[in-house]
C-alpha atoms as a PDB file:
ATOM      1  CA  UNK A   1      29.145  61.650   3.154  1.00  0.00           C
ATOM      2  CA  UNK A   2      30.816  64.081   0.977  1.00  0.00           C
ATOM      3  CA  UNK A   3      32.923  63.022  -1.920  1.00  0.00           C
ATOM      4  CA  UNK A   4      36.182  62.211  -1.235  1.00  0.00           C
ATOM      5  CA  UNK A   5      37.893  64.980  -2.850  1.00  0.00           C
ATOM      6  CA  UNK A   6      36.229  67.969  -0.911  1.00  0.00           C
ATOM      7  CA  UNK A   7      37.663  65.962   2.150  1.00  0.00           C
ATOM      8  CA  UNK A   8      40.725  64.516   1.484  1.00  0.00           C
ATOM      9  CA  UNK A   9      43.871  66.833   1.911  1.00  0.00           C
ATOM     10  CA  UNK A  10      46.354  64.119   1.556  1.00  0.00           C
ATOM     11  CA  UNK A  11      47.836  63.440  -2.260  1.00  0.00           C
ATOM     12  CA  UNK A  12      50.480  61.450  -1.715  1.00  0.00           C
ATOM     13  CA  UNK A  13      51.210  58.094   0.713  1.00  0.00           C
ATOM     14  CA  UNK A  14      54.770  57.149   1.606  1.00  0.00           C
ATOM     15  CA  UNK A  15      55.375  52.952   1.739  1.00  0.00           C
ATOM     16  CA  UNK A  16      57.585  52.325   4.758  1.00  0.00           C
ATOM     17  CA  UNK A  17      58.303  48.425   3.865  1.00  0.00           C
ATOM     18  CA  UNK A  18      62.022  48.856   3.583  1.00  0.00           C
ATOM     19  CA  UNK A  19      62.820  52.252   4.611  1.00  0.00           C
ATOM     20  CA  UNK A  20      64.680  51.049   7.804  1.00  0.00           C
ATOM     21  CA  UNK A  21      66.952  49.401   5.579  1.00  0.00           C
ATOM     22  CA  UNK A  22      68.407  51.865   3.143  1.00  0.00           C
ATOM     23  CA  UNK A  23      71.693  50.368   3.069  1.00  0.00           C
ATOM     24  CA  UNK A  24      70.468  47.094   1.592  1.00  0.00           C
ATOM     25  CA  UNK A  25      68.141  48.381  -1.280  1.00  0.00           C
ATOM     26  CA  UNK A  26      70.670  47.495  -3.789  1.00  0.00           C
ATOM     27  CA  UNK A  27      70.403  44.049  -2.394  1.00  0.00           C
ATOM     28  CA  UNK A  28      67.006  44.059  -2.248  1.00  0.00           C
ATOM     29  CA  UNK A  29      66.777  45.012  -5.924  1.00  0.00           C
ATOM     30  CA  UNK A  30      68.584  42.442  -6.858  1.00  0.00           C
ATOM     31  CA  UNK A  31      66.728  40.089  -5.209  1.00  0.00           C
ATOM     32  CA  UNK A  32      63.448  40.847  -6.226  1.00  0.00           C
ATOM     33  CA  UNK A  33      64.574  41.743  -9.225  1.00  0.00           C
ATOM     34  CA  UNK A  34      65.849  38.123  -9.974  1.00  0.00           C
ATOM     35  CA  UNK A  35      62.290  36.666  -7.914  1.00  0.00           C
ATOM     36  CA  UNK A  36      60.084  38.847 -10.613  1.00  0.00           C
ATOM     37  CA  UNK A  37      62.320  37.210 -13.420  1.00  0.00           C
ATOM     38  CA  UNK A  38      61.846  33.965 -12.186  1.00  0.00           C
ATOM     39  CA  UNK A  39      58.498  34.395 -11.265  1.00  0.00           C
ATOM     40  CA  UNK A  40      57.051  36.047 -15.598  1.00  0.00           C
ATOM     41  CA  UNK A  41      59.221  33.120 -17.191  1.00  0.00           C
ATOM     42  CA  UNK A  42      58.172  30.282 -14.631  1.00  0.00           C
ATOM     43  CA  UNK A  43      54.756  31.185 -15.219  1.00  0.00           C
ATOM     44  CA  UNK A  44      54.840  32.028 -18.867  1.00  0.00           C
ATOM     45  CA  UNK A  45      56.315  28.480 -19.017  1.00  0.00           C
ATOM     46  CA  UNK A  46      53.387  27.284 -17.445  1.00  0.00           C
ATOM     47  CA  UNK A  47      50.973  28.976 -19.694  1.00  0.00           C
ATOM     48  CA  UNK A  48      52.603  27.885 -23.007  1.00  0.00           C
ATOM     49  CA  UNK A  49      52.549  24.015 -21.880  1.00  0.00           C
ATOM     50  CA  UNK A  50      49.179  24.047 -21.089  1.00  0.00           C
ATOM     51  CA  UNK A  51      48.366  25.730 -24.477  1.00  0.00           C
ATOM     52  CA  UNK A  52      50.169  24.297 -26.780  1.00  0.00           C
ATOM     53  CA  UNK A  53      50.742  20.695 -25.691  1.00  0.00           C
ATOM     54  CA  UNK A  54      47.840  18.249 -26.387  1.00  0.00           C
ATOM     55  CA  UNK A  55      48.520  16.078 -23.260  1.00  0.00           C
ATOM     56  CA  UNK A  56      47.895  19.024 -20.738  1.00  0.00           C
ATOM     57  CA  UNK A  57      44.097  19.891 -22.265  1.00  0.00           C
ATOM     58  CA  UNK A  58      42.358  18.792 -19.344  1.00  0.00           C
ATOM     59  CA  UNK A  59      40.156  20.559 -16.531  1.00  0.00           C
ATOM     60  CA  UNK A  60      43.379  20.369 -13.762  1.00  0.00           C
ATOM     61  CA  UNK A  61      45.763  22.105 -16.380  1.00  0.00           C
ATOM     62  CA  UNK A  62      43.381  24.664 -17.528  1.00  0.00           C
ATOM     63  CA  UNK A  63      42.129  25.869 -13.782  1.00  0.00           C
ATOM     64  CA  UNK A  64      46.763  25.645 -13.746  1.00  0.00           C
ATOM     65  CA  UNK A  65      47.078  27.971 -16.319  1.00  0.00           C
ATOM     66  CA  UNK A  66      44.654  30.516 -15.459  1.00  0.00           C
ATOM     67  CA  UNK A  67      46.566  30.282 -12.230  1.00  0.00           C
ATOM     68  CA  UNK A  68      49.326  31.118 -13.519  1.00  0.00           C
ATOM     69  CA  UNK A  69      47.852  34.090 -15.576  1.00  0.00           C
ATOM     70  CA  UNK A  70      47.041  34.930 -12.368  1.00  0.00           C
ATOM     71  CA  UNK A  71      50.519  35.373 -10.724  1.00  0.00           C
ATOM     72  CA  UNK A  72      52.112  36.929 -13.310  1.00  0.00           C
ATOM     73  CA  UNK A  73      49.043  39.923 -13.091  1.00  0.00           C
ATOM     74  CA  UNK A  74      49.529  39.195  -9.311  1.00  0.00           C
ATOM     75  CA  UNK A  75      53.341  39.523  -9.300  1.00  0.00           C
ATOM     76  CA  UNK A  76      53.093  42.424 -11.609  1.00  0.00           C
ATOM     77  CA  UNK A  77      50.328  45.017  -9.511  1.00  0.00           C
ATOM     78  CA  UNK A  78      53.411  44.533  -6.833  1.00  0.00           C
ATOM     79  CA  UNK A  79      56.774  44.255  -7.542  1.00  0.00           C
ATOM     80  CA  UNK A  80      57.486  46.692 -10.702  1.00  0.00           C
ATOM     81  CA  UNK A  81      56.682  49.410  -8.302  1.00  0.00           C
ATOM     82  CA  UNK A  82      59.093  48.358  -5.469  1.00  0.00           C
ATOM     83  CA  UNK A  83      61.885  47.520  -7.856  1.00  0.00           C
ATOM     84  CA  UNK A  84      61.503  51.344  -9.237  1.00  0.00           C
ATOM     85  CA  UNK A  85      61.262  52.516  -5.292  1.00  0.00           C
ATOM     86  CA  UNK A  86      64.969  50.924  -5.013  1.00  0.00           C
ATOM     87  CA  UNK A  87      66.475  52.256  -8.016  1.00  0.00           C
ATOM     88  CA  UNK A  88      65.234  56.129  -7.404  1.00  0.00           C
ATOM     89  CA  UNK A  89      64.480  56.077  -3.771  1.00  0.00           C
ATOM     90  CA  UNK A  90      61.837  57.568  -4.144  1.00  0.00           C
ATOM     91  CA  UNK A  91      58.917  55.417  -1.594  1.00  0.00           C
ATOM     92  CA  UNK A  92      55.688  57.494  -2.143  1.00  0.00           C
ATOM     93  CA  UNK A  93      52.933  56.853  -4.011  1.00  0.00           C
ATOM     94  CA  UNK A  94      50.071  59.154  -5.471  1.00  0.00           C
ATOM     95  CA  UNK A  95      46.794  58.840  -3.730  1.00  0.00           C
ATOM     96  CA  UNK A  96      45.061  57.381  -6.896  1.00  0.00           C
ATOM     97  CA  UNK A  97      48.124  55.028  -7.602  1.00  0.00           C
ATOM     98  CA  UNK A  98      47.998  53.533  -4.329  1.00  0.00           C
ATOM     99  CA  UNK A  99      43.844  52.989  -4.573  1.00  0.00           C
ATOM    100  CA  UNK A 100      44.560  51.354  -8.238  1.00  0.00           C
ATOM    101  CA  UNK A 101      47.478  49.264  -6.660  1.00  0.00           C
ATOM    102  CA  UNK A 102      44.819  48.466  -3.670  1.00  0.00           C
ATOM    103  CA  UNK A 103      41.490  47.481  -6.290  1.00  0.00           C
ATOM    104  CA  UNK A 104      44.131  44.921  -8.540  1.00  0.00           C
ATOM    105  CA  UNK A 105      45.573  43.232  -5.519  1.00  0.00           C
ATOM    106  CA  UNK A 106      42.163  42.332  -3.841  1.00  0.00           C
ATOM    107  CA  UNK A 107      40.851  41.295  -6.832  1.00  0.00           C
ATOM    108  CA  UNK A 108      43.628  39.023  -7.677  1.00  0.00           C
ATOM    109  CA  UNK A 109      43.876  37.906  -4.336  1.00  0.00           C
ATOM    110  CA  UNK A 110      39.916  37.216  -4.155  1.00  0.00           C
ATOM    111  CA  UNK A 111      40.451  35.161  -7.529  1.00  0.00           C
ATOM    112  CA  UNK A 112      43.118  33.325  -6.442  1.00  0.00           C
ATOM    113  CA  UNK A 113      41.122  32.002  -3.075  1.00  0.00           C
ATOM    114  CA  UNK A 114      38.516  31.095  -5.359  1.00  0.00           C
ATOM    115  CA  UNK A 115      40.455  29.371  -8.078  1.00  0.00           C
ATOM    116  CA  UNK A 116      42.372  26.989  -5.582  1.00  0.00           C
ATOM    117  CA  UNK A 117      39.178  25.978  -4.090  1.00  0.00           C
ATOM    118  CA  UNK A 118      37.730  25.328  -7.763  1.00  0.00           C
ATOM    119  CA  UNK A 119      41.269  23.462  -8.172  1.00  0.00           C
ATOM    120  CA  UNK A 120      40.432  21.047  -4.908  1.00  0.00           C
ATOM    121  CA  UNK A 121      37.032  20.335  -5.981  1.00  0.00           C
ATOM    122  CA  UNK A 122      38.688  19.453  -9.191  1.00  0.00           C
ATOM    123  CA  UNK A 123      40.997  16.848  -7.536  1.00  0.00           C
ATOM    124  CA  UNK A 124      38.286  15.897  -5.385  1.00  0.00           C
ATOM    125  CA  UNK A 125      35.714  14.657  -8.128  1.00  0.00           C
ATOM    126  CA  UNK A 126      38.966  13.186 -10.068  1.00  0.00           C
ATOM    127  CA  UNK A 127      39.995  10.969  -6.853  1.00  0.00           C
ATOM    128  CA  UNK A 128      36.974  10.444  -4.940  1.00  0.00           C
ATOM    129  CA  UNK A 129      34.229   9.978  -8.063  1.00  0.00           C
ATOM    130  CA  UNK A 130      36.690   8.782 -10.899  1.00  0.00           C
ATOM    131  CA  UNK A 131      33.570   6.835 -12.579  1.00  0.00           C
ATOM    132  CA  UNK A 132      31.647  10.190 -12.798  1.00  0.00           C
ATOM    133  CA  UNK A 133      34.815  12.631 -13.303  1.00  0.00           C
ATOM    134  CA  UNK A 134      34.504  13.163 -16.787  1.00  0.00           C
ATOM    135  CA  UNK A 135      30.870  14.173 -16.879  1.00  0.00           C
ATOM    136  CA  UNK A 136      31.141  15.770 -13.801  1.00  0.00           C
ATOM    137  CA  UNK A 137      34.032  18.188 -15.028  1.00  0.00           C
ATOM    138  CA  UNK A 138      32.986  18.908 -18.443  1.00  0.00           C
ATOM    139  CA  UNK A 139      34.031  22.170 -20.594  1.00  0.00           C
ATOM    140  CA  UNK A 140      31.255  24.403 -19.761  1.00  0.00           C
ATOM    141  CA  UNK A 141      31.387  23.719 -15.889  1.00  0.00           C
ATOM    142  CA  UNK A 142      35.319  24.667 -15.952  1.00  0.00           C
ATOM    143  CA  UNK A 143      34.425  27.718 -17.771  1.00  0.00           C
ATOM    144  CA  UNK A 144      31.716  28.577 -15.162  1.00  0.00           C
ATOM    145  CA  UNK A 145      34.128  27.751 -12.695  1.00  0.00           C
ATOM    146  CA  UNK A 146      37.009  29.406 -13.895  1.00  0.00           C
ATOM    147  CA  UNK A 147      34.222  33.255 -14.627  1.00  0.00           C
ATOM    148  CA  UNK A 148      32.686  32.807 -10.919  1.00  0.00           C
ATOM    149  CA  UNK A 149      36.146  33.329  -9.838  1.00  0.00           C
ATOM    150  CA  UNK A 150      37.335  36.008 -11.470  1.00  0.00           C
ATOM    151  CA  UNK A 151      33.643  37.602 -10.832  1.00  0.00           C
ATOM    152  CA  UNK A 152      33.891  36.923  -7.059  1.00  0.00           C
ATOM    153  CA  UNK A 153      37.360  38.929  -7.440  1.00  0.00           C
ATOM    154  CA  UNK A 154      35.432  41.417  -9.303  1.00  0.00           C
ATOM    155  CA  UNK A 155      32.867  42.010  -6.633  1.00  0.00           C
ATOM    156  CA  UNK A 156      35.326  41.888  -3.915  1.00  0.00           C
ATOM    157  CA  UNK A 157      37.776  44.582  -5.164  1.00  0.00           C
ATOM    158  CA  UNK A 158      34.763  46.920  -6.372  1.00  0.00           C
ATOM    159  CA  UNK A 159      32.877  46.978  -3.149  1.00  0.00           C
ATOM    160  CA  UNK A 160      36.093  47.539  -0.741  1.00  0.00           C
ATOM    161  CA  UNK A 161      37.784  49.969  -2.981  1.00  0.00           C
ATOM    162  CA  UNK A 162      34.884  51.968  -3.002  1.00  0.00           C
ATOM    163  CA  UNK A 163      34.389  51.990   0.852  1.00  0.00           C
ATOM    164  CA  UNK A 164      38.491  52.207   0.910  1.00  0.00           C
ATOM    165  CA  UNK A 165      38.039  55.493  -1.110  1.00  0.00           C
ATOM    166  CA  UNK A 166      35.193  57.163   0.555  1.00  0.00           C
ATOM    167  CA  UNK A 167      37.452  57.910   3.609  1.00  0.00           C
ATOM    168  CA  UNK A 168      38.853  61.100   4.340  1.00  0.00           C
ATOM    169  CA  UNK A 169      42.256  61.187   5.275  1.00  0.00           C
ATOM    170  CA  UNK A 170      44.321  64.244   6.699  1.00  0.00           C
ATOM    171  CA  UNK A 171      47.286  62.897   7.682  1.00  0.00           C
ATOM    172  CA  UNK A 172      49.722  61.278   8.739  1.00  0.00           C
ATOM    173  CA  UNK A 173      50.146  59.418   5.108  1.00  0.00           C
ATOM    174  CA  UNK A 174      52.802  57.042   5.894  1.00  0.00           C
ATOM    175  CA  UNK A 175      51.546  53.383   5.203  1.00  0.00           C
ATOM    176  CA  UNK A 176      53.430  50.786   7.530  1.00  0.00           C
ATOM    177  CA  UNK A 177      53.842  48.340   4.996  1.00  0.00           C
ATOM    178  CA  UNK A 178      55.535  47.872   1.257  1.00  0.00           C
ATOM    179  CA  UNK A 179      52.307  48.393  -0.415  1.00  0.00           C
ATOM    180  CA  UNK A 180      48.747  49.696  -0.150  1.00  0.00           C
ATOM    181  CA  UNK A 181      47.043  47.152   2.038  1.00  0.00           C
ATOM    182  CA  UNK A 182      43.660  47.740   2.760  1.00  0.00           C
ATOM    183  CA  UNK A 183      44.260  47.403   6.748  1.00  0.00           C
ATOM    184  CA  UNK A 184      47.239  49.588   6.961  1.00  0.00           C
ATOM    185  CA  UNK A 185      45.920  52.191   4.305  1.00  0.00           C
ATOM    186  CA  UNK A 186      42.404  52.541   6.782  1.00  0.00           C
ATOM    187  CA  UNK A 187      44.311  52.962   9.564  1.00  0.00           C
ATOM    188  CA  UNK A 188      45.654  56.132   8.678  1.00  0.00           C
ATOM    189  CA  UNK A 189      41.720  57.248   8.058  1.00  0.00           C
ATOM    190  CA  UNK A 190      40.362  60.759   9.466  1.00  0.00           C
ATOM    191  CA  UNK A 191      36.737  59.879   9.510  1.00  0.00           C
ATOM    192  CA  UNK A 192      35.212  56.852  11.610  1.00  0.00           C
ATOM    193  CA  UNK A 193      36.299  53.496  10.545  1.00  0.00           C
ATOM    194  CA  UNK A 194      34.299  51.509  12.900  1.00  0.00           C
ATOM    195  CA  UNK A 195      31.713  50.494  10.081  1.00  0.00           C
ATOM    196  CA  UNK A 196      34.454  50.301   7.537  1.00  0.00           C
ATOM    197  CA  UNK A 197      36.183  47.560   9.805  1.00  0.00           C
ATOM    198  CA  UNK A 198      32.671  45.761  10.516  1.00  0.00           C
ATOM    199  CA  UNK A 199      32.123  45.453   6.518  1.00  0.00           C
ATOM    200  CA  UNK A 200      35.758  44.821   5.838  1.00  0.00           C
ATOM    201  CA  UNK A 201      34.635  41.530   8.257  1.00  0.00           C
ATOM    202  CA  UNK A 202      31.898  40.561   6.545  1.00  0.00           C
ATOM    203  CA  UNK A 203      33.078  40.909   2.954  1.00  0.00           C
ATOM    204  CA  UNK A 204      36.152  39.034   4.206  1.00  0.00           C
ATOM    205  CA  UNK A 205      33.853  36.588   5.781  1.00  0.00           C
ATOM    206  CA  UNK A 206      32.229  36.592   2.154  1.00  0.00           C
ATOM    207  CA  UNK A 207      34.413  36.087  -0.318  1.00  0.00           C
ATOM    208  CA  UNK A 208      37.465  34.313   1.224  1.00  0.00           C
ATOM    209  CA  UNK A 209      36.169  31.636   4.424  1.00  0.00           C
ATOM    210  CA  UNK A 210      33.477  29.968   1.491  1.00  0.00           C
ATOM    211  CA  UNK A 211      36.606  28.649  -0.851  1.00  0.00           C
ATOM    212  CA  UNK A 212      38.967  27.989   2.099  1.00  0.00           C
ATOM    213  CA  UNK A 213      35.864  25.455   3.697  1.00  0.00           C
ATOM    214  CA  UNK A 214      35.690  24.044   0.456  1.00  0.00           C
ATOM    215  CA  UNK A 215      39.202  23.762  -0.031  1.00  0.00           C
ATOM    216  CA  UNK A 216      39.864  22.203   3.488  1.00  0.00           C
ATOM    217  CA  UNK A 217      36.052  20.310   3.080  1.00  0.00           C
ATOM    218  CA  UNK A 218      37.535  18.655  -0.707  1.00  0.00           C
ATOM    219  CA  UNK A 219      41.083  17.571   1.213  1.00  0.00           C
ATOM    220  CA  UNK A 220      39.822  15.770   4.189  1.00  0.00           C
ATOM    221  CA  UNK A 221      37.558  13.867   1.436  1.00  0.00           C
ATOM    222  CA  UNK A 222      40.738  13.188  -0.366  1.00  0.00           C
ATOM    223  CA  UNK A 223      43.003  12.097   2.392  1.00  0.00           C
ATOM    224  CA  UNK A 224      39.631   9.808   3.420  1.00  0.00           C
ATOM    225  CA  UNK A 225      39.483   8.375   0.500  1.00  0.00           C
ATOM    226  CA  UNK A 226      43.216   7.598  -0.627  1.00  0.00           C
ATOM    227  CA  UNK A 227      43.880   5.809   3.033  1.00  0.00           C
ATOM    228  CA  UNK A 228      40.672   3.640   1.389  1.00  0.00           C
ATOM    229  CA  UNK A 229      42.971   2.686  -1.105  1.00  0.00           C
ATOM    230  CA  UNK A 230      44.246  -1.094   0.456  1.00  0.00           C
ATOM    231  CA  UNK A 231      47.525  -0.558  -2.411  1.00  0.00           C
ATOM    232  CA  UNK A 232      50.225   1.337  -1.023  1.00  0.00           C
ATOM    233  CA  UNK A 233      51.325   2.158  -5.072  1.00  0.00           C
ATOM    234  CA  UNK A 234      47.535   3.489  -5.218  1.00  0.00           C
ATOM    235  CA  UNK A 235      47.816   5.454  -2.250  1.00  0.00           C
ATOM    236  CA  UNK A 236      50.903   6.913  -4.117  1.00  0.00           C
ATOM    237  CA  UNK A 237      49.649   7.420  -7.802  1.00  0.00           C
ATOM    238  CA  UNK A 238      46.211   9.067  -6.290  1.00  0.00           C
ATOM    239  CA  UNK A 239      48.130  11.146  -3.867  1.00  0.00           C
ATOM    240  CA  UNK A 240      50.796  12.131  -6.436  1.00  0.00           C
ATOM    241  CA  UNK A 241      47.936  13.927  -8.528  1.00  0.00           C
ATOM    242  CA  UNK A 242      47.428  16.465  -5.668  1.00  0.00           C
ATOM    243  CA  UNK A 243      50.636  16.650  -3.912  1.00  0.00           C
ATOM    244  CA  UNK A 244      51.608  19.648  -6.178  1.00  0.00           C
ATOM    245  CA  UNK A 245      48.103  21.754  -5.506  1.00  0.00           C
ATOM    246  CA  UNK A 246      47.665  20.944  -1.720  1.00  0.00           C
ATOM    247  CA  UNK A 247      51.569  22.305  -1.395  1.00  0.00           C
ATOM    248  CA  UNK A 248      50.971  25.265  -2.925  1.00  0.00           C
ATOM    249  CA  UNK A 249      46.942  25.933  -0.918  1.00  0.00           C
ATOM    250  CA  UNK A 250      48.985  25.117   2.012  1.00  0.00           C
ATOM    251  CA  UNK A 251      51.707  27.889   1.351  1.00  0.00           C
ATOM    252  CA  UNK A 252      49.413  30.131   0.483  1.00  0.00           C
ATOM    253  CA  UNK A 253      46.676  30.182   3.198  1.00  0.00           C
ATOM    254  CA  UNK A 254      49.108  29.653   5.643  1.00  0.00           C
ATOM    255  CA  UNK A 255      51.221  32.842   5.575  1.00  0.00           C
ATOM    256  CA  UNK A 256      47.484  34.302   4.616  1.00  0.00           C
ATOM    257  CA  UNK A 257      46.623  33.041   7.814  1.00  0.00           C
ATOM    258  CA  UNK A 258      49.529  34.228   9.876  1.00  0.00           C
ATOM    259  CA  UNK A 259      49.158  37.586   8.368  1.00  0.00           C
ATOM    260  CA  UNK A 260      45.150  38.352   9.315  1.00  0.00           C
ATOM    261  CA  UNK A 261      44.848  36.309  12.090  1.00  0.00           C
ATOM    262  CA  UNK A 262      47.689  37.653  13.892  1.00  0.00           C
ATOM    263  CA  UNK A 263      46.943  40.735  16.551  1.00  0.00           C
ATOM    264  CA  UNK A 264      47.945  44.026  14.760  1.00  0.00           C
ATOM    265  CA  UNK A 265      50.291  45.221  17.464  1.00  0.00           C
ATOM    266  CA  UNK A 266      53.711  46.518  17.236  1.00  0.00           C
ATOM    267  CA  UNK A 267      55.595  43.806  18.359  1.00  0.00           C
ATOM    268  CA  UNK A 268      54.123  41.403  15.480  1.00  0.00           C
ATOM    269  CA  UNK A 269      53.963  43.910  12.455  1.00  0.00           C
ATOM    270  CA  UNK A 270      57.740  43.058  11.524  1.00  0.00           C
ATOM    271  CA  UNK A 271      56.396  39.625  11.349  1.00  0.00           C
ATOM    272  CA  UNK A 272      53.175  40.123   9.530  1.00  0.00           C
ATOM    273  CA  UNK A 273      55.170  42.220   7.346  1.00  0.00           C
ATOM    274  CA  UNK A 274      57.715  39.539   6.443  1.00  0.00           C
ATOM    275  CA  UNK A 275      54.927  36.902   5.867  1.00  0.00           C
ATOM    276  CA  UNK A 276      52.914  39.403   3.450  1.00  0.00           C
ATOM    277  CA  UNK A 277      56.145  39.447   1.402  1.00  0.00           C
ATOM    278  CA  UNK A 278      55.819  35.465   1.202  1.00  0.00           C
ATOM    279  CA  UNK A 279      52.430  35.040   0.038  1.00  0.00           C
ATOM    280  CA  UNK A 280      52.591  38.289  -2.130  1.00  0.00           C
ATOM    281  CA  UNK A 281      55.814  37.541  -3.512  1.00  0.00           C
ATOM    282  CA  UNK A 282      57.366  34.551  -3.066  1.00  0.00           C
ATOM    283  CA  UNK A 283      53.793  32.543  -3.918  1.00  0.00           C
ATOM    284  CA  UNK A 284      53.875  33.595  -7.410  1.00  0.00           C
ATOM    285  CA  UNK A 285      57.134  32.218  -7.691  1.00  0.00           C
ATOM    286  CA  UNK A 286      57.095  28.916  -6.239  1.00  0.00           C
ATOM    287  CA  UNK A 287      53.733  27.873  -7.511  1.00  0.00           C
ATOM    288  CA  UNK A 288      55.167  26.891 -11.372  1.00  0.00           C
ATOM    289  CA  UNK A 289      58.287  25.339  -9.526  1.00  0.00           C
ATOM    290  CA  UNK A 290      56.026  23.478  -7.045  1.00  0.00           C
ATOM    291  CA  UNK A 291      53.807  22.487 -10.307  1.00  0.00           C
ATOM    292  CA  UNK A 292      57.115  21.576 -12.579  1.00  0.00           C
ATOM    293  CA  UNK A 293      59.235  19.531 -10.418  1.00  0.00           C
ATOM    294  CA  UNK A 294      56.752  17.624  -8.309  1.00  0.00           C
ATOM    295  CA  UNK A 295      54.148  16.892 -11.699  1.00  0.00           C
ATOM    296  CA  UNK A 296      55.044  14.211 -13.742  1.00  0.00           C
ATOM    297  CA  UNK A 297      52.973  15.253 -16.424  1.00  0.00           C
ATOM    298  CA  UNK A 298      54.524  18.818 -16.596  1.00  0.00           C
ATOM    299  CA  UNK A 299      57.778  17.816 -16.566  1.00  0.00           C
ATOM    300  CA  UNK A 300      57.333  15.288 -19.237  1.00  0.00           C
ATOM    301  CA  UNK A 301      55.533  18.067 -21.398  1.00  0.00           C
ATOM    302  CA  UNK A 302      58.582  20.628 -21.164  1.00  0.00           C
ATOM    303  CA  UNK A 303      60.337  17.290 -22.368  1.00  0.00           C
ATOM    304  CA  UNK A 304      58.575  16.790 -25.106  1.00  0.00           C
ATOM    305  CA  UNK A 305      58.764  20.709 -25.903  1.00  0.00           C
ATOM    306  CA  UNK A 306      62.087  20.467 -25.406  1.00  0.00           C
ATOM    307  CA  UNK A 307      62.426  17.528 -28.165  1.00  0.00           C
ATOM    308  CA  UNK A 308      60.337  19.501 -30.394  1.00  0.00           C
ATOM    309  CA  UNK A 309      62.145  22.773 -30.655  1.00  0.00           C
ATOM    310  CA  UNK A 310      65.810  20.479 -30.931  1.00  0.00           C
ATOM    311  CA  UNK A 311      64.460  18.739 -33.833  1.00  0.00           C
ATOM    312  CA  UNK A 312      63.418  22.099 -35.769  1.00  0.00           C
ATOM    313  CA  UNK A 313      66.418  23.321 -35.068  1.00  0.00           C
ATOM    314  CA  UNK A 314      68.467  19.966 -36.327  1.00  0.00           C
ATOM    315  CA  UNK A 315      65.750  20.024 -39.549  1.00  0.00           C
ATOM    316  CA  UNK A 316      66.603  23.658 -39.908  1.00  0.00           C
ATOM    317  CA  UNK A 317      70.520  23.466 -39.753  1.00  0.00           C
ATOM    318  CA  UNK A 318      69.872  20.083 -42.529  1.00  0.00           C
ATOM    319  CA  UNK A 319      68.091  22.378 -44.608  1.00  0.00           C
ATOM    320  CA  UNK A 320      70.571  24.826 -44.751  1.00  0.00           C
END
């Protein structure tokens, strides 16, 4: 195959998200606006806790922080560009800029999969081998852990841009969505995409159906295990340690779910489109509020942060 530039004649796509809905962009902006807000400083939040406080230096709050690196990279490859879409109205994006957009949103995607599966092995050894947890789960296995994630996501995003970007396209160039998703982008392809959709299968197969069995495999040990428990306030304590993570695995693979499993006809894109705005959008944000308000331990660190910074402050107003 030629390369893709003696091919392609198209230089530009055009996002169709929200076009039908011109009249509520302002709306929209603020909205999202006030979700991306919430989102860097929930997040951020997250991230300083888990460095700075002594209590949170253990394997579940350092796979939690690089999740929350995560979302605000994740949050960021998406929403910047759609809030700048509103305020110009301007919905098109340049070839390249819509491949870039494509590579950093599989390969945070691919991570994430991979780091909430690492997350429910985590709470798998901690509740169901509590004797052998701490040898298990040592430093260098969470830093294995936490680099064969971001390498899976690595691997994922290089091999299907680089199919993505070997098609020719000639038009039309509108993509039926509010960013450049790899189904809706090859769907507007030229060439033959019957290969392309065979190896989008398998890498799918590949890189995201491993961490969800392993994920769903380290929960059904769990919820064995905890019913075990003949205490109904250890059935509670042991549960209460994964609540927060099997809320937000739950969230996320289920509007992932709803969004590639569903048939790609007409009648269900409005709804595939609304449920990609949940777990590309709205996931980000919810995860630190899922992790803050149902996490003891998190909520008793932002107290003790809290404390801290109060009694500079009274130490520096003595001083003066």
């Amino acid at each position: 195959m030629q390369p893709v530039e003696n091919q392609t004649s198209v230089t530009e796509f055009i996002l169709l998200g929200f076009r039908d809905f011109p009249e509520l962009w302002i709306l929209l902006f603020l909205i999202f606006l006030l979700v991306y807000i919430v989102t860097m400083a929930g997040n951020l939040i997250i991230i300083v806790l888990v460095v700075t406080d002594q209590h949170l230096h253990i394997p579940m709050y350092f796979f939690l922080g690089i999740l929350s690196c995560l979302e605000t990279a994740y949050s960021s490859t998406i929403l910047p560009r759609m809030l700048t879409s509103f305020v110009t109205g301007d919905i098109t994006i340049s070839f390249n800029g819509c491949l870039v957009q494509y590579y950093f949103f599989v390969f945070l995607a691919a991570v994430e999969c991979c780091l909430l599966s690492v997350m429910s092995y985590d709470r798998y050894l901690a509740i169901c081998k509590p004797l052998h947890y701490a040898a298990l789960m040592n430093g260098k296995l969470c830093l294995q852990l936490a680099a064969g994630s971001w390498i899976m996501g690595f691997l994922a995003s290089n091999i299907s841009t680089a199919l993505v970007s070997r098609l020719v396209f000639c038009g039309p160039n509108e993509i039926d969505h509010f960013l450049c998703e790899g189904l809706a982008i090859i769907e507007l392809a030229c060439s033959d995409i019957h290969v392309l959709n065979i190896a989008f299968f398998i890498l799918a197969s590949i890189f995201t159906v491993p961490p969800f069995l392993l994920t769903l495999t380290s929960y059904i040990c769990i919820i064995v295990t905890i019913l075990q428990i003949p205490s109904t306030t250890g059935r509670q304590r042991a549960f209460s340690t994964c609540s927060s993570h099997l809320t937000v695995v739950t969230i996320f693979y289920g509007a992932l779910m709803i969004v590639y499993v569903l048939p790609n006809t007409q009648t269900l894109r409005d709804l595939r489109r609304a449920f990609s705005v949940f777990y590309t959008i709205l996931t980000p944000m919810v995860n630190p509020l899922i992790y803050s308000l149902r996490n003891r331990e998190v909520k008793e660190a932002v107290r003790r942060q809290v404390n801290l910074a109060f009694g500079r402050a009274q130490e520096r107003k003595w001083k003066l």
